[in-house]
Protein backbone atom coordinates (compact mmCIF):
# COMPACT_ATOMS: atom_id res chain seq x y z
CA UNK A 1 9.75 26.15 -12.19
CA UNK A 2 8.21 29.50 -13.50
CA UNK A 3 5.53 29.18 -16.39
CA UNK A 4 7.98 28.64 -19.86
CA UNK A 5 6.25 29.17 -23.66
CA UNK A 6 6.67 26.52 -25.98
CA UNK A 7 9.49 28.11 -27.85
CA UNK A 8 11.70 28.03 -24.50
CA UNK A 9 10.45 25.10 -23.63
CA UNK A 10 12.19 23.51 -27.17
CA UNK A 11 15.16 25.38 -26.54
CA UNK A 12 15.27 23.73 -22.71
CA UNK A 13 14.96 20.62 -24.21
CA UNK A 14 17.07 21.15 -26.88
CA UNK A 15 20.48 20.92 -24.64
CA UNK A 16 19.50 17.48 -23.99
CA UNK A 17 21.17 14.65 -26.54
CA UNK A 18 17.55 12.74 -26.42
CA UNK A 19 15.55 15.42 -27.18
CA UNK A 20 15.22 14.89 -31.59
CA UNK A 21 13.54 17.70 -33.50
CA UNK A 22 13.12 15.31 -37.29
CA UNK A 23 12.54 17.46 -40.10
CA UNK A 24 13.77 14.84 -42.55
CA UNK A 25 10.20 13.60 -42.91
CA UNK A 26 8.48 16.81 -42.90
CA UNK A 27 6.14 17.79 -45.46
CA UNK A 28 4.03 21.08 -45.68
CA UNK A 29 7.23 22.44 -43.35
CA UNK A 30 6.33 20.03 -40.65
CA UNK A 31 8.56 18.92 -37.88
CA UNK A 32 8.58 16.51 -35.04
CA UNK A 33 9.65 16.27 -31.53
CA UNK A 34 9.82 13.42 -29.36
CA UNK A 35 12.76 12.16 -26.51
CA UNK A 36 14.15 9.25 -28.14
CA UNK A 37 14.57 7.54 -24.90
CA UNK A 38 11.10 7.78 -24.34
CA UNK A 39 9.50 7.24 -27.08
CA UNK A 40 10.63 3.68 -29.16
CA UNK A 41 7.34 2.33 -30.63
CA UNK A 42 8.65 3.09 -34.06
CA UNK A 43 6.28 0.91 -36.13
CA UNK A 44 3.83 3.47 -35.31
CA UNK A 45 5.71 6.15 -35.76
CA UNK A 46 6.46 5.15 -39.84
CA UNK A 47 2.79 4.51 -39.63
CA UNK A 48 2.31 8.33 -38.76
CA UNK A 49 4.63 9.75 -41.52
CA UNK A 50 3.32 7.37 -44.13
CA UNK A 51 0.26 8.51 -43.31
CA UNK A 52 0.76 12.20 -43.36
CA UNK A 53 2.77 11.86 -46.85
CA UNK A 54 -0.59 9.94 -48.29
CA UNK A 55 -2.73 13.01 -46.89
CA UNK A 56 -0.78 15.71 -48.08
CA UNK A 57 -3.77 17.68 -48.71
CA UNK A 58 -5.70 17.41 -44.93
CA UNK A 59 -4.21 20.64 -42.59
CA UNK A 60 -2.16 19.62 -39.51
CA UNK A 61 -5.09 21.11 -37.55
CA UNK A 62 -7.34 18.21 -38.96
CA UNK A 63 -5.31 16.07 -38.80
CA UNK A 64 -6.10 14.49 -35.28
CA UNK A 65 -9.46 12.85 -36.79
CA UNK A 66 -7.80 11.01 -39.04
CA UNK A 67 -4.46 9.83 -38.17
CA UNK A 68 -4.40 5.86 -37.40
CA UNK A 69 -3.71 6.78 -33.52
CA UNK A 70 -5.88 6.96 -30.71
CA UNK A 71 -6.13 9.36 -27.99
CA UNK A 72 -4.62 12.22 -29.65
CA UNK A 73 -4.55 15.64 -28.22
CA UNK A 74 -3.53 19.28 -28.70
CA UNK A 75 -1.32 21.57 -27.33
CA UNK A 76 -0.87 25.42 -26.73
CA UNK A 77 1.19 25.94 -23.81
CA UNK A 78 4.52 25.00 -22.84
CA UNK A 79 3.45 23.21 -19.82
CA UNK A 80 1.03 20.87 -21.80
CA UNK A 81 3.93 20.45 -24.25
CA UNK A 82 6.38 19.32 -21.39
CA UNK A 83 3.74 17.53 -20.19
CA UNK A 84 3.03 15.26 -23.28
CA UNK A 85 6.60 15.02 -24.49
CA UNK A 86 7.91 13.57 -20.76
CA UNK A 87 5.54 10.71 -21.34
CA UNK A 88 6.81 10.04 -24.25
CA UNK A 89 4.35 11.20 -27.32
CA UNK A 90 5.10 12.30 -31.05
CA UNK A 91 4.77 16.16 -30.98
CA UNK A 92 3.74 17.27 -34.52
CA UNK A 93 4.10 21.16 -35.41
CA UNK A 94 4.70 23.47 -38.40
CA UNK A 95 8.22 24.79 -38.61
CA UNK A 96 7.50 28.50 -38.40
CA UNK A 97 4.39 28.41 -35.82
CA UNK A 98 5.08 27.56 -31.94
CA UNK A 99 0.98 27.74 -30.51
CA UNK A 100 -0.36 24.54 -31.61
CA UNK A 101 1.08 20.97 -31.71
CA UNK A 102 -0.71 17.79 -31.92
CA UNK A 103 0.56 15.28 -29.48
CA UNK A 104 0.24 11.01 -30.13
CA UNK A 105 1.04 8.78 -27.64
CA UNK A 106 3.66 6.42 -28.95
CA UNK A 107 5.66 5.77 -25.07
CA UNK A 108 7.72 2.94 -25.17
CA UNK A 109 6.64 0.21 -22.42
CA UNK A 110 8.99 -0.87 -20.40
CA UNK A 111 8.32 -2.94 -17.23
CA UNK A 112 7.88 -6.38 -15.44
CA UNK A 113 5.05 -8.85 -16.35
CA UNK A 114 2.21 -9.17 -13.99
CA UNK A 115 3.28 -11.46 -11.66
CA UNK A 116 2.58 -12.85 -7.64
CA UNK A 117 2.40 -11.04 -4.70
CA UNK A 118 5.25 -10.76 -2.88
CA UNK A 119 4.39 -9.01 0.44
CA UNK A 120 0.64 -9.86 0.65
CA UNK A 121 0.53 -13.43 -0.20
CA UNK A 122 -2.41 -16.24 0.50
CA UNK A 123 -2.93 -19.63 -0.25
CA UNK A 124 -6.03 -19.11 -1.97
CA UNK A 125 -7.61 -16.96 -4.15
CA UNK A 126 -6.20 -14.42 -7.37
CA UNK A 127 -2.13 -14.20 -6.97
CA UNK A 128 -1.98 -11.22 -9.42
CA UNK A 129 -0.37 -8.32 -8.00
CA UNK A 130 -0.20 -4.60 -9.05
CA UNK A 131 3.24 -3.42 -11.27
CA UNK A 132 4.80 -0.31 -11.58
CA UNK A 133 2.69 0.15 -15.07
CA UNK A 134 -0.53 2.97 -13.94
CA UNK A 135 -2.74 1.53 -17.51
CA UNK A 136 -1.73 -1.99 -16.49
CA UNK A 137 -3.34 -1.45 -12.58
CA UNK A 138 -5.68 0.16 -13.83
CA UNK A 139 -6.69 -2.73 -16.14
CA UNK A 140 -6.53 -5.15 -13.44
CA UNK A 141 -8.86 -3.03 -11.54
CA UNK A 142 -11.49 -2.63 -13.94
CA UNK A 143 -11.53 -6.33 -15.08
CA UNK A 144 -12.72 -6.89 -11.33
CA UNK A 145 -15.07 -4.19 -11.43
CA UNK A 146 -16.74 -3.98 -14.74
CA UNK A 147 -19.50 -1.26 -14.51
CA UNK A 148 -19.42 2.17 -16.28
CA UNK A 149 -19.95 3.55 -12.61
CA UNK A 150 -15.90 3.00 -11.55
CA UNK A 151 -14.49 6.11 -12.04
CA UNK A 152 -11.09 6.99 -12.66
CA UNK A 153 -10.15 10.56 -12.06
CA UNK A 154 -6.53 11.11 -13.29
CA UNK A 155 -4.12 14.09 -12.06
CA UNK A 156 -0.40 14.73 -12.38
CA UNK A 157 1.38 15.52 -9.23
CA UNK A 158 4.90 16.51 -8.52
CA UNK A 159 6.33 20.09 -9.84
CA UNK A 160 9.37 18.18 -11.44
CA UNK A 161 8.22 14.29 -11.55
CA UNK A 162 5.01 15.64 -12.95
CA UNK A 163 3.69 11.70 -12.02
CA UNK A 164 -0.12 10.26 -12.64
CA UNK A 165 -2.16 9.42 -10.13
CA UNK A 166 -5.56 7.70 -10.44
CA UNK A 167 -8.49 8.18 -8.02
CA UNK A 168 -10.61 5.13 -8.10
CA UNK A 169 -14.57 5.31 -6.84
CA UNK A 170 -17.39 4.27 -6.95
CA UNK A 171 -19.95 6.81 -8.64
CA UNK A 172 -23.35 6.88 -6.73
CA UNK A 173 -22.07 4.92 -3.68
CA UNK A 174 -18.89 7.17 -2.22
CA UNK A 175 -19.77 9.35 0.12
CA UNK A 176 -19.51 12.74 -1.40
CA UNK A 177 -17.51 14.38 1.63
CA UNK A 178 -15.08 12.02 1.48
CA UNK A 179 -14.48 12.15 -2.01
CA UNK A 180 -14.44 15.83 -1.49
CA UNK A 181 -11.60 15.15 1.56
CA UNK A 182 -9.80 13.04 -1.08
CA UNK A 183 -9.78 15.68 -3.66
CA UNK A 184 -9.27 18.86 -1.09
CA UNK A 185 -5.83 16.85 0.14
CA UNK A 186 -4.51 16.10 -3.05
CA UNK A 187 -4.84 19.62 -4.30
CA UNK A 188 -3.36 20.64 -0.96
CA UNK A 189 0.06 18.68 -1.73
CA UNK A 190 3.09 20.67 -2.73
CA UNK A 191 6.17 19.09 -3.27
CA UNK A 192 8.95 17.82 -6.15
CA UNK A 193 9.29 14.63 -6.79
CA UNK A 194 6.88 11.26 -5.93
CA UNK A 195 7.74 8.05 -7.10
CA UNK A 196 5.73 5.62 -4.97
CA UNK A 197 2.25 6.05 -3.32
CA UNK A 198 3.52 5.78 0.15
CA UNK A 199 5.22 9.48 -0.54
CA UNK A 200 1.60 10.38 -0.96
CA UNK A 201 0.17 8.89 2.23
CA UNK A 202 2.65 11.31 4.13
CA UNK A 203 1.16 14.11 2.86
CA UNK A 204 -2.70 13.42 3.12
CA UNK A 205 -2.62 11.36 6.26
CA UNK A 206 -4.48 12.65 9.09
CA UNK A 207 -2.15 12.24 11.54
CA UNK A 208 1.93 11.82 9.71
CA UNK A 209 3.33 11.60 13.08
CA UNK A 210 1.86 8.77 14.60
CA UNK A 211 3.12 5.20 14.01
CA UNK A 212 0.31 3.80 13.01
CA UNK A 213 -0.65 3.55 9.99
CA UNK A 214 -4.42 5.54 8.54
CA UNK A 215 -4.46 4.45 5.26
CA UNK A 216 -3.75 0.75 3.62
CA UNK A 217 -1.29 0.24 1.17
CA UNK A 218 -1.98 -3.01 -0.74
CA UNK A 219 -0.60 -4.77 -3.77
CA UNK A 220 -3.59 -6.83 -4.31
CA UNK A 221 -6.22 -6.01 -7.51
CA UNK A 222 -8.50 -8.32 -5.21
CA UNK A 223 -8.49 -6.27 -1.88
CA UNK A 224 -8.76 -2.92 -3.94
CA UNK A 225 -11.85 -3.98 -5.67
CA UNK A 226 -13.53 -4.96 -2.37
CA UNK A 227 -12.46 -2.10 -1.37
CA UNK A 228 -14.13 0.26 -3.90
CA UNK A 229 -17.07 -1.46 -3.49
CA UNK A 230 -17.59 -0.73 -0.20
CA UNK A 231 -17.64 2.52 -0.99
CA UNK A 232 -13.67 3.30 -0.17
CA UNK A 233 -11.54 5.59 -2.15
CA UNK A 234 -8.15 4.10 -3.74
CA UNK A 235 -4.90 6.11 -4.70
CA UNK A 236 -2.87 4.59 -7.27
CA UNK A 237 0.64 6.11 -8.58
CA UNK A 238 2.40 5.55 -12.02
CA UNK A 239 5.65 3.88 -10.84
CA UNK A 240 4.12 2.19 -7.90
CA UNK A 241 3.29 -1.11 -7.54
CA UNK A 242 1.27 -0.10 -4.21
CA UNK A 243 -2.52 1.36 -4.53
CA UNK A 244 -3.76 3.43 -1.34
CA UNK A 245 -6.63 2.61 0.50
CA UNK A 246 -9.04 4.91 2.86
CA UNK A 247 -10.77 5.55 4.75
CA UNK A 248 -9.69 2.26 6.90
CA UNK A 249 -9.51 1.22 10.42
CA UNK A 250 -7.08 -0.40 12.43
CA UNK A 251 -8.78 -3.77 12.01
CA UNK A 252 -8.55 -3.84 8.70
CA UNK A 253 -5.06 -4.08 9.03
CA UNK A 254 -5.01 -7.78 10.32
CA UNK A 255 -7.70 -9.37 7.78
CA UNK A 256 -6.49 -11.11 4.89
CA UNK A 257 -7.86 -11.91 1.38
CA UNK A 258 -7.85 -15.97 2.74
CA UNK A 259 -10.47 -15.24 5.82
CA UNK A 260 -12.85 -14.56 2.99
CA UNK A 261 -11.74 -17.05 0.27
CA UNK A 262 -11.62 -19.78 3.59
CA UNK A 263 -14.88 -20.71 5.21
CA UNK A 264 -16.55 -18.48 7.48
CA UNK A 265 -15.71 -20.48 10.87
CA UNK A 266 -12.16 -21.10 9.15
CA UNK A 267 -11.32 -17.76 8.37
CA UNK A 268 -12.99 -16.14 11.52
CA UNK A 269 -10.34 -18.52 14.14
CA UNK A 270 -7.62 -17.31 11.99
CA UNK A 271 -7.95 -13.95 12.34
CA UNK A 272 -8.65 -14.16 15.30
CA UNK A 273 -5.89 -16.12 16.18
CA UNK A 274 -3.68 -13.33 14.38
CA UNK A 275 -4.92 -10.57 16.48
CA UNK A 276 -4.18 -12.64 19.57
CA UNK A 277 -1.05 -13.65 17.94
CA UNK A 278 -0.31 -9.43 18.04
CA UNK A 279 -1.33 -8.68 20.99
CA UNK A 280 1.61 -11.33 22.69
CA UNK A 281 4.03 -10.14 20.43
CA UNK A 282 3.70 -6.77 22.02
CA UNK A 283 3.62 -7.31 25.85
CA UNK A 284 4.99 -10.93 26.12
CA UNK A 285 8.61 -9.36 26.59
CA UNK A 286 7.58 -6.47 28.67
CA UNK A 287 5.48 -9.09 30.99
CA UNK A 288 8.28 -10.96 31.27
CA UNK A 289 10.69 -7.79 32.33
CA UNK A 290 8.12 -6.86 34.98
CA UNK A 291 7.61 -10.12 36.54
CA UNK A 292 11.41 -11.17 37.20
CA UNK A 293 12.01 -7.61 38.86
CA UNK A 294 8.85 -6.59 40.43
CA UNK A 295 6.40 -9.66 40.78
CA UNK A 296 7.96 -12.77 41.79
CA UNK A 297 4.73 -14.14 43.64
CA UNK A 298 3.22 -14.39 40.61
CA UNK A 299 5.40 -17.40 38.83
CA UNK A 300 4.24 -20.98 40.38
CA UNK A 301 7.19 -22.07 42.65
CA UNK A 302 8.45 -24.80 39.86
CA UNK A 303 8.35 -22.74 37.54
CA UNK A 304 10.73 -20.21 39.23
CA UNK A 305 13.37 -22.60 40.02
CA UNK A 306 13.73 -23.50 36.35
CA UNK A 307 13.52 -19.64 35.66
CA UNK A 308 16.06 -18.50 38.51
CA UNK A 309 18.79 -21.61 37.64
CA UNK A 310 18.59 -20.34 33.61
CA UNK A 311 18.96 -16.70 35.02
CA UNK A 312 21.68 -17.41 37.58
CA UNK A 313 24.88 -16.84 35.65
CA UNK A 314 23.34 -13.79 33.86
CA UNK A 315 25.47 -11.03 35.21
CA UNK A 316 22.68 -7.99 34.76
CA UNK A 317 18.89 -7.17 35.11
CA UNK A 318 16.58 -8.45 32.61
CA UNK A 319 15.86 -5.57 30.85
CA UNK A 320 19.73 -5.89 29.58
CA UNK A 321 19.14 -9.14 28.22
CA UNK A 322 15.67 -8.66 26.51
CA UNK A 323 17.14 -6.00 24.87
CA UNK A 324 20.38 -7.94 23.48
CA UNK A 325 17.94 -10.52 22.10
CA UNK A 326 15.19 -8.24 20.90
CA UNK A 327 18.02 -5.95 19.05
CA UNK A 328 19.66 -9.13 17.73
CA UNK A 329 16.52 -10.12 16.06
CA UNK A 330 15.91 -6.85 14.63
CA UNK A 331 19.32 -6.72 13.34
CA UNK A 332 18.67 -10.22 11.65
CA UNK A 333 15.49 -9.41 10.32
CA UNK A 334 16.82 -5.86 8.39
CA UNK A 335 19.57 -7.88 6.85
CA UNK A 336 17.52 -10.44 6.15
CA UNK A 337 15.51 -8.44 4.15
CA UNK A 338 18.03 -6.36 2.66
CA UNK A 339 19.99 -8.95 1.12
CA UNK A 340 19.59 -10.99 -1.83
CA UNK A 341 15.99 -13.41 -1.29
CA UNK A 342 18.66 -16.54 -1.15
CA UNK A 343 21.41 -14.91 0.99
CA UNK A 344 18.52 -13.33 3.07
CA UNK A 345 16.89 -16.67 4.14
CA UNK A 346 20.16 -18.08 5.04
CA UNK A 347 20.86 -15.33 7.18
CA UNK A 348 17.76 -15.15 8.71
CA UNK A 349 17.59 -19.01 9.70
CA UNK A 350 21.16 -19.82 10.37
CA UNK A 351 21.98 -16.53 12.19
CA UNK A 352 18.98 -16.78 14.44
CA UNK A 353 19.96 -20.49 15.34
CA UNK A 354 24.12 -19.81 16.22
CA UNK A 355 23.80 -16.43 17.49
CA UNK A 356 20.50 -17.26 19.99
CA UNK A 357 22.62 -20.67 20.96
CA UNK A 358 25.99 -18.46 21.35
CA UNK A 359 24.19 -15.94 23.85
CA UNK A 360 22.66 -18.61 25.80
CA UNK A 361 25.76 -20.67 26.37
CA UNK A 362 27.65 -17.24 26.80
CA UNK A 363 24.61 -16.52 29.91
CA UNK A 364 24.27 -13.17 27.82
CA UNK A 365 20.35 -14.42 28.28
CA UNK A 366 18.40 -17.06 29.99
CA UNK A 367 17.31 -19.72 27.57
CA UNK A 368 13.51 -18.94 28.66
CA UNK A 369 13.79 -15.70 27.69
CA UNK A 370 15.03 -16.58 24.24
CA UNK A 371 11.87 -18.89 23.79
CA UNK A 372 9.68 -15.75 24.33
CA UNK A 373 11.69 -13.30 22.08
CA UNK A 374 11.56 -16.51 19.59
CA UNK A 375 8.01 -16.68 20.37
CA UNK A 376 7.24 -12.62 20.06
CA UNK A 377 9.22 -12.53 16.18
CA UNK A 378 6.95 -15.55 14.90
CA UNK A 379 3.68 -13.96 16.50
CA UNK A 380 4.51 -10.27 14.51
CA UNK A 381 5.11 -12.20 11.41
CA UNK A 382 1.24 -13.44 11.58
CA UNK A 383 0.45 -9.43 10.31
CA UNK A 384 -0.81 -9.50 6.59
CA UNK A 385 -0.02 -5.88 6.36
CA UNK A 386 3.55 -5.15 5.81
CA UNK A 387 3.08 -1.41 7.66
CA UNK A 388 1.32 -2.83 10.77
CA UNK A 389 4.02 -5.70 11.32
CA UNK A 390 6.83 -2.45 11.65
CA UNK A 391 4.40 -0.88 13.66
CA UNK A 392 4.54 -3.42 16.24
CA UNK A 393 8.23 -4.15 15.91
CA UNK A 394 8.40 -0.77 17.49
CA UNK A 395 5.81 -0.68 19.98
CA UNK A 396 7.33 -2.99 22.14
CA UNK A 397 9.85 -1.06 22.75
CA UNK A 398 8.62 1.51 25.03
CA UNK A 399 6.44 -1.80 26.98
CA UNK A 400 9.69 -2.78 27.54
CA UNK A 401 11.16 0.39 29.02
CA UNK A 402 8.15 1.24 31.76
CA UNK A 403 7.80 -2.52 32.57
CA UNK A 404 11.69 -2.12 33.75
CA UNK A 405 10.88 1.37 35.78
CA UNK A 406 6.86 0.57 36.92
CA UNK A 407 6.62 -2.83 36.48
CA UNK A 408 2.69 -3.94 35.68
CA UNK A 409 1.72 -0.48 36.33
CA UNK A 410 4.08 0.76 33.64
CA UNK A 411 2.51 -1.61 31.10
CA UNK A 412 -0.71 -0.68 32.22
CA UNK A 413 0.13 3.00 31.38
CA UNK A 414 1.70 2.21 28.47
CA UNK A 415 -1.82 0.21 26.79
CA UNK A 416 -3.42 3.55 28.23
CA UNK A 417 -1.66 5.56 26.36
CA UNK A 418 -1.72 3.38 22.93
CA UNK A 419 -5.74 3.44 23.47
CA UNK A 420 -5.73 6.99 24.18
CA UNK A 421 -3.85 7.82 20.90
CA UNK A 422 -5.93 5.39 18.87
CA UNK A 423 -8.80 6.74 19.92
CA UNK A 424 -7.78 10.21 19.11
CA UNK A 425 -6.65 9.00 15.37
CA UNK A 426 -8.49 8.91 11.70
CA UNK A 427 -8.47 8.24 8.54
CA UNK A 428 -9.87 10.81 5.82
CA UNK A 429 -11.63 12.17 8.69
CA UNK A 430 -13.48 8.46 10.01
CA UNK A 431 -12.65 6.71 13.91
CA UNK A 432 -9.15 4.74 13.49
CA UNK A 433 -11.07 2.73 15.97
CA UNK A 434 -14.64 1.95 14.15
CA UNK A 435 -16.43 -0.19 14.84
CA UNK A 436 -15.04 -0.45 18.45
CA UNK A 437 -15.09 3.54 18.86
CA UNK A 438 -17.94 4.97 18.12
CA UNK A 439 -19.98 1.67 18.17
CA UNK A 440 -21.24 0.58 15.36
CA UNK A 441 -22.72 -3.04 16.68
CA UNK A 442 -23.65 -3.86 12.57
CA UNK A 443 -20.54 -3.53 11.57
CA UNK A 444 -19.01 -6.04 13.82
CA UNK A 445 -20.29 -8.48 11.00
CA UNK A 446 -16.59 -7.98 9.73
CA UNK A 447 -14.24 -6.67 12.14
CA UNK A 448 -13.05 -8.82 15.10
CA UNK A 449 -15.26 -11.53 13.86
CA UNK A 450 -15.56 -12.29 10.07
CA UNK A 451 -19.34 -13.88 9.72
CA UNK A 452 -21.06 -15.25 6.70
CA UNK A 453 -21.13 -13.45 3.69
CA UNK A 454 -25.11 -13.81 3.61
CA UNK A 455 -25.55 -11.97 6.56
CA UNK A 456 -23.17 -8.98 5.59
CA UNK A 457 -25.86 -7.53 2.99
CA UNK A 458 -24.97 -3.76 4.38
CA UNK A 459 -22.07 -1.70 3.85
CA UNK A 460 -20.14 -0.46 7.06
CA UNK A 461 -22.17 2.24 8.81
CA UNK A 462 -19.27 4.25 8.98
CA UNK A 463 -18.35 4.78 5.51
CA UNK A 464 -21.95 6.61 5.29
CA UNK A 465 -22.34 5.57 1.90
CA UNK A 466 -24.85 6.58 -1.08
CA UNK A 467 -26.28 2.93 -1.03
CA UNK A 468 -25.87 0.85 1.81
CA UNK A 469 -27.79 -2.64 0.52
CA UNK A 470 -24.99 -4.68 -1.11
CA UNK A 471 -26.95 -7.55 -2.59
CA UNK A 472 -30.54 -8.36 -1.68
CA UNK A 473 -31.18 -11.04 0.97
CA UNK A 474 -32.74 -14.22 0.05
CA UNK A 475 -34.56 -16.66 2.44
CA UNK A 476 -31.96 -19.75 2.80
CA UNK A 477 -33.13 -22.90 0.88
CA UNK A 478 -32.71 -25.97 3.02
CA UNK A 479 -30.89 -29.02 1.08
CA UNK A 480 -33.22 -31.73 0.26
CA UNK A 481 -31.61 -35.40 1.49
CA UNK A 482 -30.86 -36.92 -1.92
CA UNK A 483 -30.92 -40.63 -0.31
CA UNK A 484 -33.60 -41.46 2.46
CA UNK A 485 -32.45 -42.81 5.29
């Protein structure tokens, strides 16, 4: 779209049937514009022309310090005027004169309530969760971080969605190349339409063809304001109920909000256990593929027999059968999340139990097998992060494929090649693989191990941040016996 004046911009808009141009009102050979659909907070619009026919006497052009509205603005150009009137404000002009409007922000709000987290839930701690309202993320944001030092640096983006999106920082702690990374990508971005923040993340990601993940999406107000105050940069989208976080690092992307709201030897054997819990849901199917066709020595002799009489009516290789399972529980897990939440469980627990009974009575698949593909679905549910758990549904799909052809060697080459590309990846510039790759031995304090919050009094190395002191480190008061023994 070509640069329009205001008077073809009103005549654009004019061939729409929401688009009113009120001159019943008008006094002083005033008129007003405004899409009807947009704008509906009509109390304040009476307010407006009540107010205007009481102050016949103050000029439209001084009329913005007076009227009973706030955040009123001007316009002279037919892109500002678009602008204003697609998010729903009160345009106020004279009749004769297209070059200056005033524009008030009556938009009619329209949305869901603030309620839990769907994807991203924990037992304890806030269960807010961002909506699709920018103002009302925003809010939940800055009740978290309360200090004149959060910045919020607003832009529209999108040539015909013309959409706001909010950088959040924090002033005097971001590093300023990153924030300059941030802003350098953003202004880089050319495209039509975005209407959620993950649209976004395909454009400034480092590396938009690898499956993994370089920035976080969360829905959390929590995990964004810990975030921020690491010194972290956070997209968030009008229309989105997701907020962008990065740098981060692949770690990051099996911690939940509960290791830190649990205690510190609580929350460290759970995620710990979930990382664990990862790793077997990648390989456990390809080690199994590689040890019935390559390494038989390597199963204790009792356990073989039970393995060979469950795999002695299956009429093909293994690989044919770990596929027919591991396909089958893909297949129930889209549906299951495509359907209605009710229909959805049903499917997901009654179609799992029939159709892994039916196979194994069919000797489609040994029943072992189906205890490991079981197994492998619950351990890739244990992900907290919604993008890393479809990461790793398709990861272990090429495991599978070279433990068929090369055995151990083939899952050896495949791990060698996931390293090798995760070494190779970043986010906003920063290791994928920190603080693993390059080491950064203080910053273990929270990555692989989650230790007490008294001894994390830095921020991570990596992040090269403004101010790296987070609180100042007391000496640890022992407790007094209240009862002597």
């Amino acid at each position: 779209m070509g640069k329009m004046d205001i008077q073809s911009t009103i005549a654009t808009l004019s061939k729409s049937a929401d688009f009113v141009v009120d001159e019943t009102h008008a006094h002083q050979s005033l008129r007003y514009y405004y899409l009807s659909s947009l704008m509906r907070d009509k109390h304040s619009f009476h307010k407006v022309i009540e107010y205007i026919k009481t102050n016949k006497h103050i000029p439209i052009k001084e009329l913005s310090g007076h009227l009973p509205i706030e955040r009123v603005e001007s316009v002279h150009t037919g892109e500002e005027f678009i602008t204003q009137i697609m998010r729903g404000a009160l345009l106020i002009g004279e009749q004769d004169k297209h070059d200056s409007f005033l524009a008030l922000p009556l938009k009619k709000h329209d949305g869901r309530e603030v309620t839990i987290t769907e994807n991203e839930y924990t037992v304890a701690g806030p269960k807010e969760g961002f909506i699709e309202d920018l103002d009302v993320n925003l809010n939940l944001i800055r009740k978290r971080i309360a200090v004149p030092e959060l910045i919020v640096d607003e832009m529209t983006v999108g040539r015909l969605s013309k959409s706001r999106l909010a950088m959040i920082y924090l002033e005097g702690i971001v590093d300023d190349q990153l924030l300059q990374t941030v802003k350098q990508r953003l202004a880089d971005m050319d495209y039509d339409e975005f209407v959620d923040i993950t649209q976004v993340s395909q454009f400034i990601t480092d590396n938009p063809n690898s499956p993994f993940a370089q920035l976080l999406e969360t829905e959390r107000p929590d995990r964004v304001a810990s975030s921020v105050t690491e010194g972290k940069v956070v997209l968030v989208l009008d229309g989105s109920p997701l907020a962008l976080i990065g740098p981060t690092n692949l770690i990051e992307f099996f911690s939940s909000p509960d290791d830190y709201y649990d205690q510190w030897p609580v929350g460290m054997f759970i995620r710990l256990l979930r990382i664990c819990a990862v790793i077997f849901s990648v390989i456990a199917t390809s080690f199994y593929i590689a040890i019935t066709t390559f390494h038989h020595e390597l199963i204790p002799d009792d356990l073989l027999i039970t393995m060979v009489a469950t795999r002695i009516e299956v009429p093909y290789p293994p690989i044919v059968e770990v596929l027919i399972l591991e396909l089958t529980i893909e297949l129930l897990r889209e549906a299951g999340a495509r359907l209605p939440e009710r229909i959805g469980q049903t499917i997901g627990i009654v179609g799992g139990i029939v159709i892994g009974t039916a196979i194994v009575e069919a000797s489609l698949a040994s029943s072992v097998l189906l205890i490991i593909v079981a197994l492998t679905a619950l351990a890739s549910f244990t992900t907290p992060i919604y993008q890393m758990g479809n990461t790793i549904r398709l990861l272990r799909f090429p495991f599978i494929l070279l433990a068929q052809i090369y055995g151990f060697i083939g899952i050896a080459i495949c791990l060698l090649l996931c390293i090798h590309h995760l070494l190779t990846l970043k986010s906003f510039g920063h290791p994928y693989l920190t603080p693993v790759y390059p080491l950064r031995i203080k910053d273990f304090k929270d990555s692989f191990f989650r230790l007490p919050i008294w001894v994390q009094g830095k921020r991570p190395e990596t992040l090269r941040t403004k101010k790296q002191d987070r609180f100042t480190r007391h000496k640890k008061v022992k407790a007094k016996q209240d009862i002597e023994e």
